[in-house]
C-alpha atoms as a PDB file:
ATOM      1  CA  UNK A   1     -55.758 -41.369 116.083  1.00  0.00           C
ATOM      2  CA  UNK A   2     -52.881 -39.719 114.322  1.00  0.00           C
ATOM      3  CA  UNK A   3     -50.033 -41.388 112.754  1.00  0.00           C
ATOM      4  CA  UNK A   4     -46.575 -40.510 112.788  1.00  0.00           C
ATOM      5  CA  UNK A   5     -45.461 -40.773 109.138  1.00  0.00           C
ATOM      6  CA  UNK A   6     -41.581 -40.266 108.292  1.00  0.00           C
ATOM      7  CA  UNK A   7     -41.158 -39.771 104.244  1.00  0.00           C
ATOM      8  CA  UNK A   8     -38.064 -40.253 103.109  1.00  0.00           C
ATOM      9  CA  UNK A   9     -37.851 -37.782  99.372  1.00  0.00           C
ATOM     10  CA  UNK A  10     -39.888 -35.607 101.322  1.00  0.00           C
ATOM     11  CA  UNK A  11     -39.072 -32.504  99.484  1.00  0.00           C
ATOM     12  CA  UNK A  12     -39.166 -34.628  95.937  1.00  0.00           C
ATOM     13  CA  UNK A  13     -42.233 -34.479  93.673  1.00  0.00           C
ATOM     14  CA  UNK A  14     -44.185 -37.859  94.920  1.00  0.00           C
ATOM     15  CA  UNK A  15     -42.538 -36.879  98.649  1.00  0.00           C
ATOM     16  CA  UNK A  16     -43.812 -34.018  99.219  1.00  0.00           C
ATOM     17  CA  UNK A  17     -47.301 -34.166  97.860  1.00  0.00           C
ATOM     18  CA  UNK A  18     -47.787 -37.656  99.956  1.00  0.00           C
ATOM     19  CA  UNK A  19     -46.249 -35.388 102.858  1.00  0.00           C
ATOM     20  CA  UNK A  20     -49.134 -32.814 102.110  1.00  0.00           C
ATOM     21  CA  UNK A  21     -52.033 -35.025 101.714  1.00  0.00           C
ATOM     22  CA  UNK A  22     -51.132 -36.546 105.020  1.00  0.00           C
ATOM     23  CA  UNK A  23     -50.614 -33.618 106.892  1.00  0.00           C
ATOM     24  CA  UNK A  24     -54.534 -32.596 105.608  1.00  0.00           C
ATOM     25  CA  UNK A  25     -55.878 -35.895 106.717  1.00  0.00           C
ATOM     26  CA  UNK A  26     -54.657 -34.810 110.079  1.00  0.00           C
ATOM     27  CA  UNK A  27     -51.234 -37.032 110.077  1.00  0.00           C
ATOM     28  CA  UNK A  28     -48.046 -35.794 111.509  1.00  0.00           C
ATOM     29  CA  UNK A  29     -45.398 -35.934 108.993  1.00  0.00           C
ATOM     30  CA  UNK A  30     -41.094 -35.808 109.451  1.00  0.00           C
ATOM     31  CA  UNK A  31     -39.823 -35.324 106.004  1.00  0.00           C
ATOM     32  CA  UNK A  32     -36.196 -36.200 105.216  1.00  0.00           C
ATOM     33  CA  UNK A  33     -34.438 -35.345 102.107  1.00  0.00           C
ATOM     34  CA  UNK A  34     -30.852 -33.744 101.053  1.00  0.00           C
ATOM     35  CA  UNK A  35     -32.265 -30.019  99.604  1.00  0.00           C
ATOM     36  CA  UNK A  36     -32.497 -27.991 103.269  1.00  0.00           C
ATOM     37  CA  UNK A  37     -33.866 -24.987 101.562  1.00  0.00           C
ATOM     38  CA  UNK A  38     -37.006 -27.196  99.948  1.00  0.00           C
ATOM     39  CA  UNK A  39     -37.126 -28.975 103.130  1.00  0.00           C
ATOM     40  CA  UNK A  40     -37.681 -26.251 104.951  1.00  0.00           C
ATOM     41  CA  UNK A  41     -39.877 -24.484 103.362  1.00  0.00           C
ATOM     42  CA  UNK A  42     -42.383 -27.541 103.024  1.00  0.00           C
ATOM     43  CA  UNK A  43     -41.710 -28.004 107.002  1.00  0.00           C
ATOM     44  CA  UNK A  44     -42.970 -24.954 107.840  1.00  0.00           C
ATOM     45  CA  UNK A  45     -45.817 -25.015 105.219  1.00  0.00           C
ATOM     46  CA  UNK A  46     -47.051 -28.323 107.425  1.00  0.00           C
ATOM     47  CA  UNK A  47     -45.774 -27.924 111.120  1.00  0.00           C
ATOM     48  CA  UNK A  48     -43.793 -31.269 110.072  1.00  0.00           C
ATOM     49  CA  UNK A  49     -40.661 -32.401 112.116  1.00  0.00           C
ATOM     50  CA  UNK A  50     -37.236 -32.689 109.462  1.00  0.00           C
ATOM     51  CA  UNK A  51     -34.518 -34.093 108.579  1.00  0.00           C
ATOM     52  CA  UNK A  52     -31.074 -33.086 106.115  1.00  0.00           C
ATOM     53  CA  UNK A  53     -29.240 -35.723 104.943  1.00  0.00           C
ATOM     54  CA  UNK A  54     -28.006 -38.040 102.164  1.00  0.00           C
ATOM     55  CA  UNK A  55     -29.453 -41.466 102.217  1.00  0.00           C
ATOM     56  CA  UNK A  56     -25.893 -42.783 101.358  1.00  0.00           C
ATOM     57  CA  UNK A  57     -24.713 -41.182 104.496  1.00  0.00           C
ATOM     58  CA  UNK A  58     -24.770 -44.585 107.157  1.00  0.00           C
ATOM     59  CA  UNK A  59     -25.913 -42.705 109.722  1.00  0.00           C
ATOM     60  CA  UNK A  60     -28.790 -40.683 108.589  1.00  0.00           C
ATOM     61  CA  UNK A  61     -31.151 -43.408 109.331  1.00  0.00           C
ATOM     62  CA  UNK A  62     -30.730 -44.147 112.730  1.00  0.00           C
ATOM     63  CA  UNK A  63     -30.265 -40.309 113.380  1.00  0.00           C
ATOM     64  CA  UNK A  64     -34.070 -39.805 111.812  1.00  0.00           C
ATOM     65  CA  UNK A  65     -35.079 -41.890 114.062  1.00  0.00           C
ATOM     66  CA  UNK A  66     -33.852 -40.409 117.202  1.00  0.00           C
ATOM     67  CA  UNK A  67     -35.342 -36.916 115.226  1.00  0.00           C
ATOM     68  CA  UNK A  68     -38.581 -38.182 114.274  1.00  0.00           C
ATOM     69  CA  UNK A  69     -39.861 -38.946 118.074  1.00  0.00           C
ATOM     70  CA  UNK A  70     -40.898 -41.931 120.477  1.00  0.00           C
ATOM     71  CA  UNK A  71     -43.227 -43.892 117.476  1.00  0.00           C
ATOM     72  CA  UNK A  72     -43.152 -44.099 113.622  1.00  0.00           C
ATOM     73  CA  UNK A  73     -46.682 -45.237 112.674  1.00  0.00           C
ATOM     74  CA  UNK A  74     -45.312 -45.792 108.919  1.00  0.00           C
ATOM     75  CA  UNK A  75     -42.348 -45.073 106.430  1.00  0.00           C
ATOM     76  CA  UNK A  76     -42.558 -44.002 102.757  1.00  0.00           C
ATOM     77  CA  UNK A  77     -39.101 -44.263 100.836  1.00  0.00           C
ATOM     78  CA  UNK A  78     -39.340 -42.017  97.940  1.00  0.00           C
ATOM     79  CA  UNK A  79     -36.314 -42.023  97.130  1.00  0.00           C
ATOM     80  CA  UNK A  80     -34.615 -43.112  93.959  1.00  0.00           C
ATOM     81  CA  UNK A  81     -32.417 -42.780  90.773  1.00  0.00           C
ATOM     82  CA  UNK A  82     -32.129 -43.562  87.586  1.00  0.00           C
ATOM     83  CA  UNK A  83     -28.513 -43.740  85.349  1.00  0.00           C
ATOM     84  CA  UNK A  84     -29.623 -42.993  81.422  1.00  0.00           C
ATOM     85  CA  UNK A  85     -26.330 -43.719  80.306  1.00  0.00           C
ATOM     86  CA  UNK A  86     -25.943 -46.592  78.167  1.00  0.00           C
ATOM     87  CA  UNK A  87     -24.582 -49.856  79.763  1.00  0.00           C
ATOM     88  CA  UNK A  88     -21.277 -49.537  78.110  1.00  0.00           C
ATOM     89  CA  UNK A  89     -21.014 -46.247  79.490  1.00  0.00           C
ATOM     90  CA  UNK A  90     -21.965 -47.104  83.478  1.00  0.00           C
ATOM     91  CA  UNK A  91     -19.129 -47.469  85.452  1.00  0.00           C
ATOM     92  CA  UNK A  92     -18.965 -50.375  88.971  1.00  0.00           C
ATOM     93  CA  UNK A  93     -19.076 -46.926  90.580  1.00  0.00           C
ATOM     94  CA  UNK A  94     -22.485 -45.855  89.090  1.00  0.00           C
ATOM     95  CA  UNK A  95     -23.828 -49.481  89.758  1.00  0.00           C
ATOM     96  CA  UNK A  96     -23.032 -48.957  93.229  1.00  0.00           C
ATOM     97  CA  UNK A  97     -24.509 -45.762  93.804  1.00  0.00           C
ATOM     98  CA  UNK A  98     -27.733 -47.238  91.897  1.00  0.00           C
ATOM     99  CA  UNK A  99     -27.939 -49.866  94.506  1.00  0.00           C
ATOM    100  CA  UNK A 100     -26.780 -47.497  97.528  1.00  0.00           C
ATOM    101  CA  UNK A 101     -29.516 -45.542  97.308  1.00  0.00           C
ATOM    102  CA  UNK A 102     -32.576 -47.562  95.177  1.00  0.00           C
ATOM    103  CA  UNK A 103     -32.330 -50.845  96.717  1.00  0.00           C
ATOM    104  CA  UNK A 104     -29.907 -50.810 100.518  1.00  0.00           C
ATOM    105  CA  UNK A 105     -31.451 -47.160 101.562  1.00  0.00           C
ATOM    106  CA  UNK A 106     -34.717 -48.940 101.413  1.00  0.00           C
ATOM    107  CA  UNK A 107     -33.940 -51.693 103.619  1.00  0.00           C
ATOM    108  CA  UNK A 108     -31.494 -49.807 105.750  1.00  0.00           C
ATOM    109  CA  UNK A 109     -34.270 -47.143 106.299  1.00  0.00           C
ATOM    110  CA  UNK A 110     -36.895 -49.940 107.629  1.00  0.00           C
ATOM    111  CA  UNK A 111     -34.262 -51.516 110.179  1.00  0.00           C
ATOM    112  CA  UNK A 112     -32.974 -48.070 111.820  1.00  0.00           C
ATOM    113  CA  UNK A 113     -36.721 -47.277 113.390  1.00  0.00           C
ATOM    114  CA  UNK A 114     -36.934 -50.180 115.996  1.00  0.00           C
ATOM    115  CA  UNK A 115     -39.668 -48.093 117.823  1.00  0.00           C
ATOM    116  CA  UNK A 116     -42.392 -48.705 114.773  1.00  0.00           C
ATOM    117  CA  UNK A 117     -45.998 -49.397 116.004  1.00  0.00           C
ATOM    118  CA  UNK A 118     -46.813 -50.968 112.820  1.00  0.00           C
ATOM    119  CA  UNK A 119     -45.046 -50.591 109.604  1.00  0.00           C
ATOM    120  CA  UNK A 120     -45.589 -52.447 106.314  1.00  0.00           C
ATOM    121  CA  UNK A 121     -42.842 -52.229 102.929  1.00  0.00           C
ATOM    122  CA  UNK A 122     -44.974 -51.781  99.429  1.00  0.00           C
ATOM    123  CA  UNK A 123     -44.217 -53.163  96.376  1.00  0.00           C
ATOM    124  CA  UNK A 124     -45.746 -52.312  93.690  1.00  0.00           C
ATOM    125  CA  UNK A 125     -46.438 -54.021  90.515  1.00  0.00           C
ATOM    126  CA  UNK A 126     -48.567 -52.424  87.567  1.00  0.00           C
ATOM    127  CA  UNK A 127     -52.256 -52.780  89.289  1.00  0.00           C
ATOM    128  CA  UNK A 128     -51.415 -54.733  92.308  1.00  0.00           C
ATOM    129  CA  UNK A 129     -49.384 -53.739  95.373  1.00  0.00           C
ATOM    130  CA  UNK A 130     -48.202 -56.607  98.126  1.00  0.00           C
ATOM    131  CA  UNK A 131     -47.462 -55.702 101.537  1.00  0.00           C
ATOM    132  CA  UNK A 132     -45.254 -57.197 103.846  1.00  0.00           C
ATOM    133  CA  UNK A 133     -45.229 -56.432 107.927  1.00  0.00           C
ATOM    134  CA  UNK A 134     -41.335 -55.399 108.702  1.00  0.00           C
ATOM    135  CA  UNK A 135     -39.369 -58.182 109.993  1.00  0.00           C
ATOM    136  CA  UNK A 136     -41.454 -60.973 109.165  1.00  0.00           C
ATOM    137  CA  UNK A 137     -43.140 -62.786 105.662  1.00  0.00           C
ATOM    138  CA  UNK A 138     -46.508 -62.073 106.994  1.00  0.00           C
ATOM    139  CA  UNK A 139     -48.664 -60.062 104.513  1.00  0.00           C
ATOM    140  CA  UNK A 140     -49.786 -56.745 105.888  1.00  0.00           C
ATOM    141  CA  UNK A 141     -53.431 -56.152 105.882  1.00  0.00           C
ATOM    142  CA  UNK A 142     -54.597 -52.683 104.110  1.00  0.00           C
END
């Protein structure tokens, strides 16, 4: 059976090769990302369904998934960022964008679908990676 997979980052580095090695395995992919140009282009290069948008904009997420179609099968959020700056140099405007888009685009992303088959959040710790189903404290099976 294919599985609709949308990949949030999908034009990024980890995004888009995910993105390619599920379109191969015969997966149908929607990528989202903010770069429309790299977006494209890796659209095309898979047939996938797309996205362009910010994941700090509020209503991206529920617009991907009117975009993305009827069913999600799974979400990927590779999204993220990283400040360098010392910590006497980050501003409460830098924390906020931190947490925006590494930590509240992550769980804002899982709530928008309401139309997922089946849809687990990783976390992923050094060797081991725990699973949880969305919505509840039940463990996801692999």
């Amino acid at each position: 059976m294919t599985r609709q997979i949308i990949i949030y980052g999908g034009s990024g580095g980890i995004g888009g090769a995910l993105a390619r090695r599920l379109s191969a395995r015969g997966d149908r992919v929607h990528l989202v990302a903010r770069d429309r140009e790299r977006l494209t282009s890796l659209a095309e290069e898979m047939d996938a369904g797309f996205t362009v948008g910010d994941v700090t904009d509020p209503d991206l997420f529920t617009r991907v998934a009117d975009e993305a179609g009827d069913f999600c099968d799974g979400l990927v959020y590779a999204v993220g960022t990283i400040n360098l700056r010392s910590l006497q140099r980050l501003t409460e405007d830098d924390f906020l964008t931190e947490f925006r888009v590494n930590a509240l685009g992550a769980a804002l992303r899982s709530t928008a679908n309401r139309r997922l088959r089946r849809a687990c959040l990783s976390a992923n710790s050094g060797d081991t990676e725990t699973r949880w189903a969305v919505g509840s404290s039940k463990r996801c099976s692999r």
